[in-house]
C-alpha atoms as a PDB file:
ATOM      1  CA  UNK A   1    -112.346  27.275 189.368  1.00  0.00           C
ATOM      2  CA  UNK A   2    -114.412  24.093 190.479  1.00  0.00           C
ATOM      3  CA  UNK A   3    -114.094  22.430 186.999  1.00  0.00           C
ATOM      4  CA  UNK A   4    -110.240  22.662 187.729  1.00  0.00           C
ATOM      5  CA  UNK A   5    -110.198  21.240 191.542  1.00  0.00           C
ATOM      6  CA  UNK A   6    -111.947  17.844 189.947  1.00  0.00           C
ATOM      7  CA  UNK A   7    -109.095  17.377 187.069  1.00  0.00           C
ATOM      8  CA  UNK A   8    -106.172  17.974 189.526  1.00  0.00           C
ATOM      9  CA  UNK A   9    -107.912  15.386 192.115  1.00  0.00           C
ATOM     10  CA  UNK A  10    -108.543  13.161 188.983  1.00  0.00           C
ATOM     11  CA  UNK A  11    -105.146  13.550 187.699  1.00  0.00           C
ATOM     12  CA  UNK A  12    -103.412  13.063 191.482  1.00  0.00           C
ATOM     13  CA  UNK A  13    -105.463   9.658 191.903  1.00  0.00           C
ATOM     14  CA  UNK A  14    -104.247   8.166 188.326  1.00  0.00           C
ATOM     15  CA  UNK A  15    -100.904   9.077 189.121  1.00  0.00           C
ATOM     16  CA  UNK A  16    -101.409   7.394 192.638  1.00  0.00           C
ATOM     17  CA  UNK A  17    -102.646   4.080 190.450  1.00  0.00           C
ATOM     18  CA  UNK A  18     -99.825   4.131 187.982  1.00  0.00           C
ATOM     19  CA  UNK A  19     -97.199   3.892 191.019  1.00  0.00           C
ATOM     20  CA  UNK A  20     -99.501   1.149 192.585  1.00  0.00           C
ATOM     21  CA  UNK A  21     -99.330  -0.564 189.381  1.00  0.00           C
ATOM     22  CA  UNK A  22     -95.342  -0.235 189.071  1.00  0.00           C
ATOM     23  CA  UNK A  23     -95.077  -1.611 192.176  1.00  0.00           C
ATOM     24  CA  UNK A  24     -97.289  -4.045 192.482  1.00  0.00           C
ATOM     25  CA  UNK A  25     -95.853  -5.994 189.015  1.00  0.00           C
ATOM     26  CA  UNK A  26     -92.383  -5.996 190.166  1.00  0.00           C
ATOM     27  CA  UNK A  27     -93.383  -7.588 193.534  1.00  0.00           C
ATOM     28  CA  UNK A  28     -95.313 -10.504 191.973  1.00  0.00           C
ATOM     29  CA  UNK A  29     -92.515 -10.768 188.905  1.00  0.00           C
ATOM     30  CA  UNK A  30     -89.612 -11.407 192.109  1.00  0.00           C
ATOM     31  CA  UNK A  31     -92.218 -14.188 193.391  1.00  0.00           C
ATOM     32  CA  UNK A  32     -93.181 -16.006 190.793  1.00  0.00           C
ATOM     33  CA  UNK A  33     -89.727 -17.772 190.712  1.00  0.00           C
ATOM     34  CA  UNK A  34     -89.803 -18.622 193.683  1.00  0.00           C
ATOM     35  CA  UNK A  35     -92.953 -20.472 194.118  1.00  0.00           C
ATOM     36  CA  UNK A  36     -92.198 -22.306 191.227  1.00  0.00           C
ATOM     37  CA  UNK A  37     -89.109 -23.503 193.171  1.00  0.00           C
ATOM     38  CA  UNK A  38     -89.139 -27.117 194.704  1.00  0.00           C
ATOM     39  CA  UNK A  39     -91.067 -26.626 198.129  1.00  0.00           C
ATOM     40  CA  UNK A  40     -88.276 -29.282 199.889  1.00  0.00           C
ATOM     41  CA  UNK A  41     -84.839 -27.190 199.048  1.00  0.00           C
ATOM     42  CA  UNK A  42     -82.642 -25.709 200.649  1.00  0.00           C
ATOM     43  CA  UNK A  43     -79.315 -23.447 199.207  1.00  0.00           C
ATOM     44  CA  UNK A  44     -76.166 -26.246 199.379  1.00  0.00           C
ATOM     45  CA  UNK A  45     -78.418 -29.108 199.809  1.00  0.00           C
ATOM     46  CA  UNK A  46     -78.792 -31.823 196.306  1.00  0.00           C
ATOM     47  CA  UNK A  47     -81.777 -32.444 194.991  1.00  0.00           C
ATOM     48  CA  UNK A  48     -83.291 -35.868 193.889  1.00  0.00           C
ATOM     49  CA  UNK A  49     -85.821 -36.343 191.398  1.00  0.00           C
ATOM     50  CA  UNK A  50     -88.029 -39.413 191.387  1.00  0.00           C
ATOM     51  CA  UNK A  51     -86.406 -41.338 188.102  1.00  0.00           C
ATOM     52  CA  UNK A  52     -83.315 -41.622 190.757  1.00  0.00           C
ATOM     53  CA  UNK A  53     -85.865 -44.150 192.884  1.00  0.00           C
ATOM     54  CA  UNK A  54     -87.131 -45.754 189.565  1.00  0.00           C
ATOM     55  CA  UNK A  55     -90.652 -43.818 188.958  1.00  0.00           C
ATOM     56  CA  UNK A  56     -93.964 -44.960 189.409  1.00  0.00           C
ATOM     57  CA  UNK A  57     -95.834 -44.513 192.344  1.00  0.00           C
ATOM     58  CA  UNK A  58     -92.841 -44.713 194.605  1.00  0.00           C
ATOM     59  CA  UNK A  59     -90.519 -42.571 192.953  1.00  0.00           C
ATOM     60  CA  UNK A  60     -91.756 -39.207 193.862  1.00  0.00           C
ATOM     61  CA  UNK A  61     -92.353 -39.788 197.158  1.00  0.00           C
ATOM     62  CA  UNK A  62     -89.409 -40.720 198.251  1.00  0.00           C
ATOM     63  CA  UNK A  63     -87.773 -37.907 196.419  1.00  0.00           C
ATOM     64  CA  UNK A  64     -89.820 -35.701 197.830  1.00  0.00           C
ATOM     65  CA  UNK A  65     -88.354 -37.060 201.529  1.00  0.00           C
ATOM     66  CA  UNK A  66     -84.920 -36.812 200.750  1.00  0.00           C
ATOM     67  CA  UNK A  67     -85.234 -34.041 199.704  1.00  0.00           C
ATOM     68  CA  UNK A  68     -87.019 -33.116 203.187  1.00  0.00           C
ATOM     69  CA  UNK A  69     -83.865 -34.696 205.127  1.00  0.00           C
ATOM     70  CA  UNK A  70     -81.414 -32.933 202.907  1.00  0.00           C
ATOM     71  CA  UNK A  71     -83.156 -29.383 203.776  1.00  0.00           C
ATOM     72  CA  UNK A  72     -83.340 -29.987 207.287  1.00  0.00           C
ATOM     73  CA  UNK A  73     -79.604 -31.372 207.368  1.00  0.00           C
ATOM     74  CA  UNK A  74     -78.593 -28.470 205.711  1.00  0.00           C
ATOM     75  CA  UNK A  75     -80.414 -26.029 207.959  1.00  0.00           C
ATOM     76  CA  UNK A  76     -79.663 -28.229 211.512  1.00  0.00           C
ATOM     77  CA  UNK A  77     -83.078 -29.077 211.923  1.00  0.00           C
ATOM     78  CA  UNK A  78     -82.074 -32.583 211.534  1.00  0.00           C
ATOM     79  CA  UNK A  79     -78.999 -33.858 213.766  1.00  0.00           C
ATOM     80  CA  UNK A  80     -76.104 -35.331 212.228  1.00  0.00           C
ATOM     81  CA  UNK A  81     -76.930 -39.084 213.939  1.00  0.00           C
ATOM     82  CA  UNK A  82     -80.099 -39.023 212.652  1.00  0.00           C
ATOM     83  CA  UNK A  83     -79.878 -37.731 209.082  1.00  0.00           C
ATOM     84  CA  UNK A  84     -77.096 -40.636 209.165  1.00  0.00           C
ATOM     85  CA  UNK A  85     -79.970 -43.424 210.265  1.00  0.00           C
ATOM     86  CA  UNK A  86     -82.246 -42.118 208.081  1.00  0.00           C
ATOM     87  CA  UNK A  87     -80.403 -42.176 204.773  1.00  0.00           C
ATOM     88  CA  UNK A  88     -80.078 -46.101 204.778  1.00  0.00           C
ATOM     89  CA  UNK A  89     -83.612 -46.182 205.137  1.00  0.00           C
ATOM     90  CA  UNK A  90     -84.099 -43.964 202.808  1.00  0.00           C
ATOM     91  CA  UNK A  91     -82.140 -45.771 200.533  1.00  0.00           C
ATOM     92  CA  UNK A  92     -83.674 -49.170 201.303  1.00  0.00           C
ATOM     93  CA  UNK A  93     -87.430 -48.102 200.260  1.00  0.00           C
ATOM     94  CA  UNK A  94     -85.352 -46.786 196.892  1.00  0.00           C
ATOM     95  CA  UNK A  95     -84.143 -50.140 196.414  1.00  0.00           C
ATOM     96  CA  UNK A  96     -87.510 -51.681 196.959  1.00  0.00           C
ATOM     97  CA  UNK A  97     -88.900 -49.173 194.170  1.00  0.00           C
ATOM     98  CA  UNK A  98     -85.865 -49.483 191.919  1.00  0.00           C
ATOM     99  CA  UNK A  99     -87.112 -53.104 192.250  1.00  0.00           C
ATOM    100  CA  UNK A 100     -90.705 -52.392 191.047  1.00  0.00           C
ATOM    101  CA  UNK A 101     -92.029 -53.173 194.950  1.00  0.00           C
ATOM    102  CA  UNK A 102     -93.571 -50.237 195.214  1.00  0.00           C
ATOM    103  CA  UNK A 103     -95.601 -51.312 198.032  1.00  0.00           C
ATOM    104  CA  UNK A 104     -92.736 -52.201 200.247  1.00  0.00           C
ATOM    105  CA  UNK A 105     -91.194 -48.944 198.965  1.00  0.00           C
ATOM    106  CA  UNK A 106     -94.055 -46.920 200.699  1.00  0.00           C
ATOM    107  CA  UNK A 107     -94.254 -49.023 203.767  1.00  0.00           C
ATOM    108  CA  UNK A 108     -90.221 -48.768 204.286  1.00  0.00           C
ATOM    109  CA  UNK A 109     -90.619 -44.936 203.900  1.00  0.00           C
ATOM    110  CA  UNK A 110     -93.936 -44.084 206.143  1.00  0.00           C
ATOM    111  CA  UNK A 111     -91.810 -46.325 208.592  1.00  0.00           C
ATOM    112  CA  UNK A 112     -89.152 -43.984 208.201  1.00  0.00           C
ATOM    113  CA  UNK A 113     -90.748 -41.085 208.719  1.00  0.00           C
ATOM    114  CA  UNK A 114     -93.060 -42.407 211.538  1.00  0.00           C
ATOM    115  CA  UNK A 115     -89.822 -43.529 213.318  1.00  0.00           C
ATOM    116  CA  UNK A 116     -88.300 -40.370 213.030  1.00  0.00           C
ATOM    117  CA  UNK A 117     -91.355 -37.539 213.887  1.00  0.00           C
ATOM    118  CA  UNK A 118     -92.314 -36.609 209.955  1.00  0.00           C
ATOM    119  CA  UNK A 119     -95.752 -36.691 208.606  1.00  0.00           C
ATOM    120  CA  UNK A 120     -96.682 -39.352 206.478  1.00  0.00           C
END
């Protein structure tokens, strides 16, 4: 009688760990995708890649703020008005880095972003 009370308690706690374990995988499995997912996107907004502002040193980050505007356009955290100013000057430190000034690229974009309340 007290070797049996032991296996059932053993028996009731593996049980207990193989529904943890069930559980657990199919949570981190659903994740995963998303975390690999591009931090700046939003459903319905494009995307932009940095060979679309010519590479280097530029390209990326000023993909990676387009991107920003485009998510926050899509979601109204950005106004109309000002997701139309910003684009141009967007566009303008893409030019620069199209242009292999990637220095002016990065100065046109922190003014952009300094202008307009985002972190540089």
């Amino acid at each position: 009688m007290t070797l049996r009370a032991p296996l059932t308690l053993a028996g009731a706690a593996l049980i207990g760990l193989v529904v943890a374990a069930c559980n657990t995988s199919g949570r981190e499995t659903a994740a995963a995708p998303a975390a690999a997912a591009n931090p700046y996107s939003a459903a319905g907004a494009p995307q932009f890649s940095a060979g679309e502002y010519g590479g280097g040193a530029c390209g990326q980050p000023i993909a990676d703020f387009r991107n920003l505007i485009e998510r926050d356009n899509v979601t109204g955290f950005v106004g109309p008005s000002v997701y139309k100013q910003i684009l141009p000057e967007i566009e303008r430190a893409g030019a620069a880095c199209r242009g292999g000034q990637s220095a002016q690229a990065i100065a046109i974009l922190n003014a952009t972003k300094s202008r307009h309340g985002y972190r540089q």
